[in-house]
C-alpha atoms as a PDB file:
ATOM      1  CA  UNK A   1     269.606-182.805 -99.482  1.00  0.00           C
ATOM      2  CA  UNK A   2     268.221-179.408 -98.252  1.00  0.00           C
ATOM      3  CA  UNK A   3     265.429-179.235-101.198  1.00  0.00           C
ATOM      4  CA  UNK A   4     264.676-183.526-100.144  1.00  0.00           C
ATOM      5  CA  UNK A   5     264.128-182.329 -96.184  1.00  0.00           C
ATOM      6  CA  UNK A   6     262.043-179.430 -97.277  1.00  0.00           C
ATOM      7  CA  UNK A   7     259.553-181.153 -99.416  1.00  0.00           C
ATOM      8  CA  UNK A   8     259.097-183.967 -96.430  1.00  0.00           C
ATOM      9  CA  UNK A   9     258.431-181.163 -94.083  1.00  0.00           C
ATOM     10  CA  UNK A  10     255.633-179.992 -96.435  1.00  0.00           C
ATOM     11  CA  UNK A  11     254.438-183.490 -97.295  1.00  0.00           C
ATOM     12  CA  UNK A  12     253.611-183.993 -93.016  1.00  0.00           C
ATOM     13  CA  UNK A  13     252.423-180.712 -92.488  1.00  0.00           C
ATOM     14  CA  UNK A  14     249.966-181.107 -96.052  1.00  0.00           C
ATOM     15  CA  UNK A  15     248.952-184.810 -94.393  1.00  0.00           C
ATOM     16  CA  UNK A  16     248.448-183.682 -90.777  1.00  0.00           C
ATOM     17  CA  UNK A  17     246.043-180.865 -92.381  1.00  0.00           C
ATOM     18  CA  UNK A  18     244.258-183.590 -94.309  1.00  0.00           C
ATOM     19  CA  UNK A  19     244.074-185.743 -90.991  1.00  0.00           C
ATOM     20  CA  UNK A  20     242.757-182.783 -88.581  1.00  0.00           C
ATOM     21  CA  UNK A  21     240.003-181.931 -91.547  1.00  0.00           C
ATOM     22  CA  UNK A  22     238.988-184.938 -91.592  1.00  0.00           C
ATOM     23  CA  UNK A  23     238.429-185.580 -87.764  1.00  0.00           C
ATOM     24  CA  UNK A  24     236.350-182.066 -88.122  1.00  0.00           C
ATOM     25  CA  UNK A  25     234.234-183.459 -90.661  1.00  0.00           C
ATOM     26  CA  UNK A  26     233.564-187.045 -88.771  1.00  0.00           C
ATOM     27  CA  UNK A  27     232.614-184.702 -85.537  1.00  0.00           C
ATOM     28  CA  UNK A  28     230.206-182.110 -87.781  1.00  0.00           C
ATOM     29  CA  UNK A  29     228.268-185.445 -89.206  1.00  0.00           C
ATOM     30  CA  UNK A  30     227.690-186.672 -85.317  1.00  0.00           C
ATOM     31  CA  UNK A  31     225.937-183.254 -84.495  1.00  0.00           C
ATOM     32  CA  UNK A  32     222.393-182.577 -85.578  1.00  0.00           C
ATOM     33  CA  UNK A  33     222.302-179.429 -88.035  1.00  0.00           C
ATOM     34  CA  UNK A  34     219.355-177.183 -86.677  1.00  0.00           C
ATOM     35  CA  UNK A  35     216.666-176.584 -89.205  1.00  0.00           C
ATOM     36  CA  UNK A  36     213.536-174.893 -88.929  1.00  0.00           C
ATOM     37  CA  UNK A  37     211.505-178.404 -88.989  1.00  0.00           C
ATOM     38  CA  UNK A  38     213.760-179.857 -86.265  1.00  0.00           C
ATOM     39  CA  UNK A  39     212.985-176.850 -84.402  1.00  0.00           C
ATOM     40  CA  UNK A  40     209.512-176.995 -85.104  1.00  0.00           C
ATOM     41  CA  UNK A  41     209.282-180.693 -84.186  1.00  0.00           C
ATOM     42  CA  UNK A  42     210.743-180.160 -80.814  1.00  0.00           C
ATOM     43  CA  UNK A  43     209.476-176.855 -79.671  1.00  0.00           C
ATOM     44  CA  UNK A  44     206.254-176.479 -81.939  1.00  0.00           C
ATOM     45  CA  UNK A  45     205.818-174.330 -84.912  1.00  0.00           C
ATOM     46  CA  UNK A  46     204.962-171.036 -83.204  1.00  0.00           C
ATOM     47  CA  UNK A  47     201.592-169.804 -83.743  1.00  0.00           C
ATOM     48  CA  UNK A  48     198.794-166.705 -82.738  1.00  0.00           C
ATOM     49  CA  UNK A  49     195.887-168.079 -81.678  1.00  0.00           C
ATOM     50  CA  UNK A  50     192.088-166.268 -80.844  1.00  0.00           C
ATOM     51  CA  UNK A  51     188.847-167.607 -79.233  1.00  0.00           C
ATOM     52  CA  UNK A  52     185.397-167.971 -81.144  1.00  0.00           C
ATOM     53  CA  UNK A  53     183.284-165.382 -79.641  1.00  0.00           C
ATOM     54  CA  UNK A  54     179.428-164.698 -79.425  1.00  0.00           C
ATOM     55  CA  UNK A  55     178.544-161.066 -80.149  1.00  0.00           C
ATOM     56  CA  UNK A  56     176.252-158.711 -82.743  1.00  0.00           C
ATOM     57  CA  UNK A  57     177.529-159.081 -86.208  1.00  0.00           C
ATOM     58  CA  UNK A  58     176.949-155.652 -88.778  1.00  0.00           C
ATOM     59  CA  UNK A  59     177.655-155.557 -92.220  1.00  0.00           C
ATOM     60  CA  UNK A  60     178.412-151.998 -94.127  1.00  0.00           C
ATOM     61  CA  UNK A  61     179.031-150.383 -97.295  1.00  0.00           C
ATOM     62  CA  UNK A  62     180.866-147.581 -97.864  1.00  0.00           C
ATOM     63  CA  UNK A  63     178.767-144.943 -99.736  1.00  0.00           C
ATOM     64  CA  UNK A  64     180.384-141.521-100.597  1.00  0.00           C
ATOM     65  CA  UNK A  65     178.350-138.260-101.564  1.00  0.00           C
ATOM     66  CA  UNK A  66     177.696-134.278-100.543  1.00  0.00           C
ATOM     67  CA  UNK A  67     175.408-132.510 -98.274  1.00  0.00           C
ATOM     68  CA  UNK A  68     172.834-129.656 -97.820  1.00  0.00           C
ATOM     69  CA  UNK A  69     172.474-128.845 -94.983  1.00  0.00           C
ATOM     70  CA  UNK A  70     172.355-132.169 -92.549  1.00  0.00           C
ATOM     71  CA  UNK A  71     171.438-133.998 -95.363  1.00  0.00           C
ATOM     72  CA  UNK A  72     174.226-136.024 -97.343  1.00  0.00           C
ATOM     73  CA  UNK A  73     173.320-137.287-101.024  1.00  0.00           C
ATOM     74  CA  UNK A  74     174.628-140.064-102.881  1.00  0.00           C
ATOM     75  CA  UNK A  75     174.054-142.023-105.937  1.00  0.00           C
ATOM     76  CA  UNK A  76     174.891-145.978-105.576  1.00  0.00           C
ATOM     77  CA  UNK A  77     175.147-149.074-107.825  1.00  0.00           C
ATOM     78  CA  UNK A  78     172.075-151.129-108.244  1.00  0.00           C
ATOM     79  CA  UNK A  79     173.779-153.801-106.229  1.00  0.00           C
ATOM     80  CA  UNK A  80     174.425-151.684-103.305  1.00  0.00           C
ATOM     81  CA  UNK A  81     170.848-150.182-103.870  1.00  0.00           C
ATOM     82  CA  UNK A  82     169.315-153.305-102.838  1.00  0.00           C
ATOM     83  CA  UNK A  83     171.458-153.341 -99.573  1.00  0.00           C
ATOM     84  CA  UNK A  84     170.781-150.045 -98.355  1.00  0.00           C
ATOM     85  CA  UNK A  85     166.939-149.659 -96.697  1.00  0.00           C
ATOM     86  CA  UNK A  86     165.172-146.773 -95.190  1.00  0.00           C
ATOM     87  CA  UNK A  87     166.058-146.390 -91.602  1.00  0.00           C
ATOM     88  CA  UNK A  88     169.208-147.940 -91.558  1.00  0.00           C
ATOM     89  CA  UNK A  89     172.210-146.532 -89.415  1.00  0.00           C
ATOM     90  CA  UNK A  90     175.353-144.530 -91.046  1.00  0.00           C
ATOM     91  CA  UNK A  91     178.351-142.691 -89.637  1.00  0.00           C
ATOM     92  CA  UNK A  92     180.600-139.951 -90.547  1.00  0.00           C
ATOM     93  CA  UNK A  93     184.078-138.927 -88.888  1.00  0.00           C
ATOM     94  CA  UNK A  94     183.927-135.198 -89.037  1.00  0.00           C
ATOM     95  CA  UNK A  95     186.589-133.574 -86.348  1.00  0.00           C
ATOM     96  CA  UNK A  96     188.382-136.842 -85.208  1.00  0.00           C
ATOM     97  CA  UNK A  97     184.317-137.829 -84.019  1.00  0.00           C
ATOM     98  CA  UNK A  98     181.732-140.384 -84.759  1.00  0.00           C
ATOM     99  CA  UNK A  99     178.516-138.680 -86.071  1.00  0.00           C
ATOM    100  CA  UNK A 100     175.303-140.401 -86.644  1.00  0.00           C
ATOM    101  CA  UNK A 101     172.753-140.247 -88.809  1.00  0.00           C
ATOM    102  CA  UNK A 102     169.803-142.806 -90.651  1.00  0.00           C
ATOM    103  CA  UNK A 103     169.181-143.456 -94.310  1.00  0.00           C
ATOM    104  CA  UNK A 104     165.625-141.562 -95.071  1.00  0.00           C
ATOM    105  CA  UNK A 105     165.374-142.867 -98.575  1.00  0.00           C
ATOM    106  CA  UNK A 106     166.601-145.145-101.730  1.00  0.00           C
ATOM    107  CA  UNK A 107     165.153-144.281-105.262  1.00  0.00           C
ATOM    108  CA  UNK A 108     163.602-147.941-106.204  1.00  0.00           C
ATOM    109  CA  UNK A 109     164.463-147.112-110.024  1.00  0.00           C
ATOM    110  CA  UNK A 110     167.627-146.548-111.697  1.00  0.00           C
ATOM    111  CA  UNK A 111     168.529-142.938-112.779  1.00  0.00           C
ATOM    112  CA  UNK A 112     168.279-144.107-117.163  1.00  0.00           C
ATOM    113  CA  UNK A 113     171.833-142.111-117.867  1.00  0.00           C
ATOM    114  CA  UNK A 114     173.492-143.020-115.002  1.00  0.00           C
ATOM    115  CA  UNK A 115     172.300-146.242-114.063  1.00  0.00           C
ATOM    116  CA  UNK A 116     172.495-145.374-110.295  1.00  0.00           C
ATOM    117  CA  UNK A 117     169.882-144.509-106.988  1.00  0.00           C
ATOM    118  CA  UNK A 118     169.728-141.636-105.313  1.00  0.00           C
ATOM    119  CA  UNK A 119     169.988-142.439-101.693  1.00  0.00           C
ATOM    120  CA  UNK A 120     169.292-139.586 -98.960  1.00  0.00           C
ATOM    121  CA  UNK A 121     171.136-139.599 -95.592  1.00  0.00           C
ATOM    122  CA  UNK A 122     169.823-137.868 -92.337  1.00  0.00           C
ATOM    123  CA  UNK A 123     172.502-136.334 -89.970  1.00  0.00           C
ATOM    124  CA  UNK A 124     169.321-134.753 -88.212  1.00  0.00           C
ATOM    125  CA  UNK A 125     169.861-131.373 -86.090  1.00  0.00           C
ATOM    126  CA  UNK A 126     174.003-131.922 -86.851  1.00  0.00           C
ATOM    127  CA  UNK A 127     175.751-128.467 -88.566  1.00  0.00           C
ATOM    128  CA  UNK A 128     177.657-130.439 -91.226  1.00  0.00           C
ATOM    129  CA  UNK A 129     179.873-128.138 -93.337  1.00  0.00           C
ATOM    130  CA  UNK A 130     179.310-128.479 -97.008  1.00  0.00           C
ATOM    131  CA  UNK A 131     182.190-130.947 -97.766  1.00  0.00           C
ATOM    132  CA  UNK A 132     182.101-134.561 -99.687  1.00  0.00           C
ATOM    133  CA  UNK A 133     181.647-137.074 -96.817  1.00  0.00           C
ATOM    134  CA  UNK A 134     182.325-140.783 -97.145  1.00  0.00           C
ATOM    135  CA  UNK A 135     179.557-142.868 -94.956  1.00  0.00           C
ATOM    136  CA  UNK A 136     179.370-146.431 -93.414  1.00  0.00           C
ATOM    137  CA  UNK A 137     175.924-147.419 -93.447  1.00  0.00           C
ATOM    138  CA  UNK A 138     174.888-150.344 -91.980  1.00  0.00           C
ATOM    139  CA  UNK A 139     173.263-152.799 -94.340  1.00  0.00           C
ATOM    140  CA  UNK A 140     172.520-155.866 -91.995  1.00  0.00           C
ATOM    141  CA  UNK A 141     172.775-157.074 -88.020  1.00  0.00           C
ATOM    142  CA  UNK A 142     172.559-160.493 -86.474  1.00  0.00           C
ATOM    143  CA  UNK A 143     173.092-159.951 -82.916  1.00  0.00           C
ATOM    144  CA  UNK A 144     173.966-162.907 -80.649  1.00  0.00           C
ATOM    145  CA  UNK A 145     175.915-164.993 -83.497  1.00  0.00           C
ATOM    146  CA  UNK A 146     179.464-166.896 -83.260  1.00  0.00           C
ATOM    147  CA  UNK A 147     182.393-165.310 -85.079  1.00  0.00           C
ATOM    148  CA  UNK A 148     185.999-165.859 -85.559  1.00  0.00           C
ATOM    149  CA  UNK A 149     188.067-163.599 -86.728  1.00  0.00           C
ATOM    150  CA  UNK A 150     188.652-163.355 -90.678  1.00  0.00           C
ATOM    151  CA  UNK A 151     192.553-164.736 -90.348  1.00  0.00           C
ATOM    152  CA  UNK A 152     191.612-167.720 -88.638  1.00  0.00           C
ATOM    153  CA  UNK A 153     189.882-169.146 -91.756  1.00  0.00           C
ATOM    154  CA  UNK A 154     191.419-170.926 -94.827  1.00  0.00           C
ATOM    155  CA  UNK A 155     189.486-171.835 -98.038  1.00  0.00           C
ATOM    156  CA  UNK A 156     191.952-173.944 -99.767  1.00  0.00           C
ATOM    157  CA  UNK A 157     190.337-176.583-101.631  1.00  0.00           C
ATOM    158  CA  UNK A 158     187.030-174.667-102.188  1.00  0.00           C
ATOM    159  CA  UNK A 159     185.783-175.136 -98.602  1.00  0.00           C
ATOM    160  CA  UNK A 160     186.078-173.044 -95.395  1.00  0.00           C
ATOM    161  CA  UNK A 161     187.622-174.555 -92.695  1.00  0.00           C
ATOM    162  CA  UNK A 162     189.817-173.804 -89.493  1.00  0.00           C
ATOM    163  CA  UNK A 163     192.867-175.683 -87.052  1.00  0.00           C
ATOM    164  CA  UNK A 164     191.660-175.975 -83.453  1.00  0.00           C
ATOM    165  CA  UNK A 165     193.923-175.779 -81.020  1.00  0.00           C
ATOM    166  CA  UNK A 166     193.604-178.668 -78.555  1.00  0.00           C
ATOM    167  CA  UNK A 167     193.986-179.252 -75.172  1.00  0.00           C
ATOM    168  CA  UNK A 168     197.555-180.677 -75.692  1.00  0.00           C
ATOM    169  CA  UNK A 169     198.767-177.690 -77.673  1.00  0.00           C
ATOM    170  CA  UNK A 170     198.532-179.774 -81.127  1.00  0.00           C
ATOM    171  CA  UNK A 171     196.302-178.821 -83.767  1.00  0.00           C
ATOM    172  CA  UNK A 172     193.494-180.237 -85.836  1.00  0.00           C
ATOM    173  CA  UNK A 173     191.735-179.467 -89.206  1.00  0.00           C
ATOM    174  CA  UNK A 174     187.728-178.678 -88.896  1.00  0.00           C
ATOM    175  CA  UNK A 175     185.365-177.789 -91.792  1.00  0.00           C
ATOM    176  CA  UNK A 176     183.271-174.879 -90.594  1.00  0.00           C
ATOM    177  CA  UNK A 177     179.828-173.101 -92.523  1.00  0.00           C
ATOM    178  CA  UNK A 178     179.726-169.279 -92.573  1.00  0.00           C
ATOM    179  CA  UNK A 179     176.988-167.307 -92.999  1.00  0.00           C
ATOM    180  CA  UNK A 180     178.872-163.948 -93.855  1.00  0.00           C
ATOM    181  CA  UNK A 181     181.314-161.550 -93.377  1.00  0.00           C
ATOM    182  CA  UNK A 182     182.712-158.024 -92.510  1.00  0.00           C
ATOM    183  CA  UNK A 183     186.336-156.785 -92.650  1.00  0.00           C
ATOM    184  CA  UNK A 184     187.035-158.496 -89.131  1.00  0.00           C
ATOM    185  CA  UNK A 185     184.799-161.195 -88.703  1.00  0.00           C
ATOM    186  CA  UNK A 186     182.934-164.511 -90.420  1.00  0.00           C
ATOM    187  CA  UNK A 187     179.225-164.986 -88.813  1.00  0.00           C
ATOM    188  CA  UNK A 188     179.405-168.859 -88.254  1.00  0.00           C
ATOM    189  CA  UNK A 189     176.542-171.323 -89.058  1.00  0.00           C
ATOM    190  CA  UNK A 190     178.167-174.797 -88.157  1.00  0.00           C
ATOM    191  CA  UNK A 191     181.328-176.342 -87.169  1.00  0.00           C
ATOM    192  CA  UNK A 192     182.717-174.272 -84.367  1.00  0.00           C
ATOM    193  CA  UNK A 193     181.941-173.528 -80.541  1.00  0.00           C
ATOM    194  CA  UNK A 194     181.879-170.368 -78.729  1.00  0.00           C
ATOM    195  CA  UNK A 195     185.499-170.430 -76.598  1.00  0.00           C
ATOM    196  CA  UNK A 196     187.120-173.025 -78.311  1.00  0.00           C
ATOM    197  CA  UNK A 197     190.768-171.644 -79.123  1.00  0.00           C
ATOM    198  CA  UNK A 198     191.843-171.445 -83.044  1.00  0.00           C
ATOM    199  CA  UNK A 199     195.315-170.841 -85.042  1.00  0.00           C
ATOM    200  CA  UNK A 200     195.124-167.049 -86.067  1.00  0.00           C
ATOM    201  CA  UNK A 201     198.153-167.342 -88.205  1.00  0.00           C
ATOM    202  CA  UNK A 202     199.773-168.541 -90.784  1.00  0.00           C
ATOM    203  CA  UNK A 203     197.772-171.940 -91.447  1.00  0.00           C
ATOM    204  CA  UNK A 204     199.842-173.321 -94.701  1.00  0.00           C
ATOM    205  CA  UNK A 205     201.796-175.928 -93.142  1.00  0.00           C
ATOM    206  CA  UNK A 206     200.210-176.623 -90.420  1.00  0.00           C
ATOM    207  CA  UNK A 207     199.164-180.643 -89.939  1.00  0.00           C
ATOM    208  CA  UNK A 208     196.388-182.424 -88.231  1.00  0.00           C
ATOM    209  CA  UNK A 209     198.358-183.625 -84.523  1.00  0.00           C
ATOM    210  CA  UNK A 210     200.945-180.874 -85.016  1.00  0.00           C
ATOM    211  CA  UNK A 211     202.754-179.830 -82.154  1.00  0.00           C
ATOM    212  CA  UNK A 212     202.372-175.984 -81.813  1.00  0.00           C
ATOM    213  CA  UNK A 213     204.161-173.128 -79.478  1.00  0.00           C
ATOM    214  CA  UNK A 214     201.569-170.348 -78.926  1.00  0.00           C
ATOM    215  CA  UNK A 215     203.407-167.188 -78.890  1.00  0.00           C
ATOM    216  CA  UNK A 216     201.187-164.487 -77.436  1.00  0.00           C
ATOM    217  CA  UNK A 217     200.941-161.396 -79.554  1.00  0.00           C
ATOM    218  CA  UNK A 218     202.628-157.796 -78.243  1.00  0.00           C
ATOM    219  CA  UNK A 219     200.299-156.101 -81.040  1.00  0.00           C
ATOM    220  CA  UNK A 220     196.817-154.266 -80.325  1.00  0.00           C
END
């Protein structure tokens, strides 16, 4: 009789378990589980965003060599060669400061063993000691010209375009032209205007009439 009473006792508590799991389950399927495209859908995927500016646009190369004196040498590729002209602007760091110099020549022909120019950089009236010095020199300068910064753009699909950020914080996909590029910027030729407002970030899944959150960046 004991063993009958016992195993009735477990049979309620086993069903009542059953019974309060189940009315757990039947409340977890009336709540919405939060996902990051719920989120996004309701508060906006969260985004950087930056401005197309108008300012002077340089291109560089980076040319390494040695000095004599204030002069630095340095032997280049053939495509660099044709980048580099006579007069053109370079710096040095030397000290934790910006020194300044101009390109006085480029050797038109190829040295025949090494295949490189000779180029010869003035750092005129400036003690340089004799060290190996790497050098920016400019190699072109459009002043006046739209730019975006380099993030902003996407090429997928073979052509360049951007997501503009409209007016009612949703986003849509333009093709833009560029003309070229440095390590910050692209020089723009068609598509964009300067102060209209573009995603900076992360453009893979964004959508055309996306809702967005701009989050404003903490980071210099």
């Amino acid at each position: 009789m004991k063993q009958l009473v016992f195993v009735l006792i477990i049979g309620l508590i086993y069903g009542a378990s059953l019974f309060v799991k189940d009315k757990q389950i039947q409340k977890q399927k009336m709540k919405e589980t939060p996902t990051v495209f719920t989120i996004r859908e309701k508060t906006g995927t969260p985004v950087n965003i930056t401005k197309v500016l108008r300012k002077s646009f340089t291109n560089n190369v980076i040319v390494t060599g040695n000095n004599l004196g204030s002069k630095i040498y340095a032997s280049v590729a053939p495509k660099i060669a044709t980048q580099i002209k006579p007069g053109a602007l370079a710096s040095i760091r030397l000290n934790n400061e910006s020194l300044y110099g101009s390109v006085v020549s480029v050797e038109k022909r190829a040295n025949r063993l090494s295949g490189l120019h000779k180029i010869v950089v003035s750092f005129a009236n400036q003690k340089l000691p004799t060290n190996l010095y790497v050098m920016n020199i400019q190699t072109s300068k459009t002043k006046n010209t739209l730019v975006v910064k380099r993030d902003a753009v996407s090429n997928r699909g073979g052509t360049d375009h951007v997501y503009i950020v409209n007016d009612d914080n949703t986003v849509q996909r333009r093709d833009i032209v560029t003309i070229s590029d440095n390590k910050d910027y692209f020089a723009i030729k068609s598509g964009l205007k300067e102060g209209e407002k573009v995603v900076l970030s992360d453009q893979r899944y964004l959508k055309d009439g996306e809702k967005i959150n701009i989050v404003e960046s903490i980071l210099e």
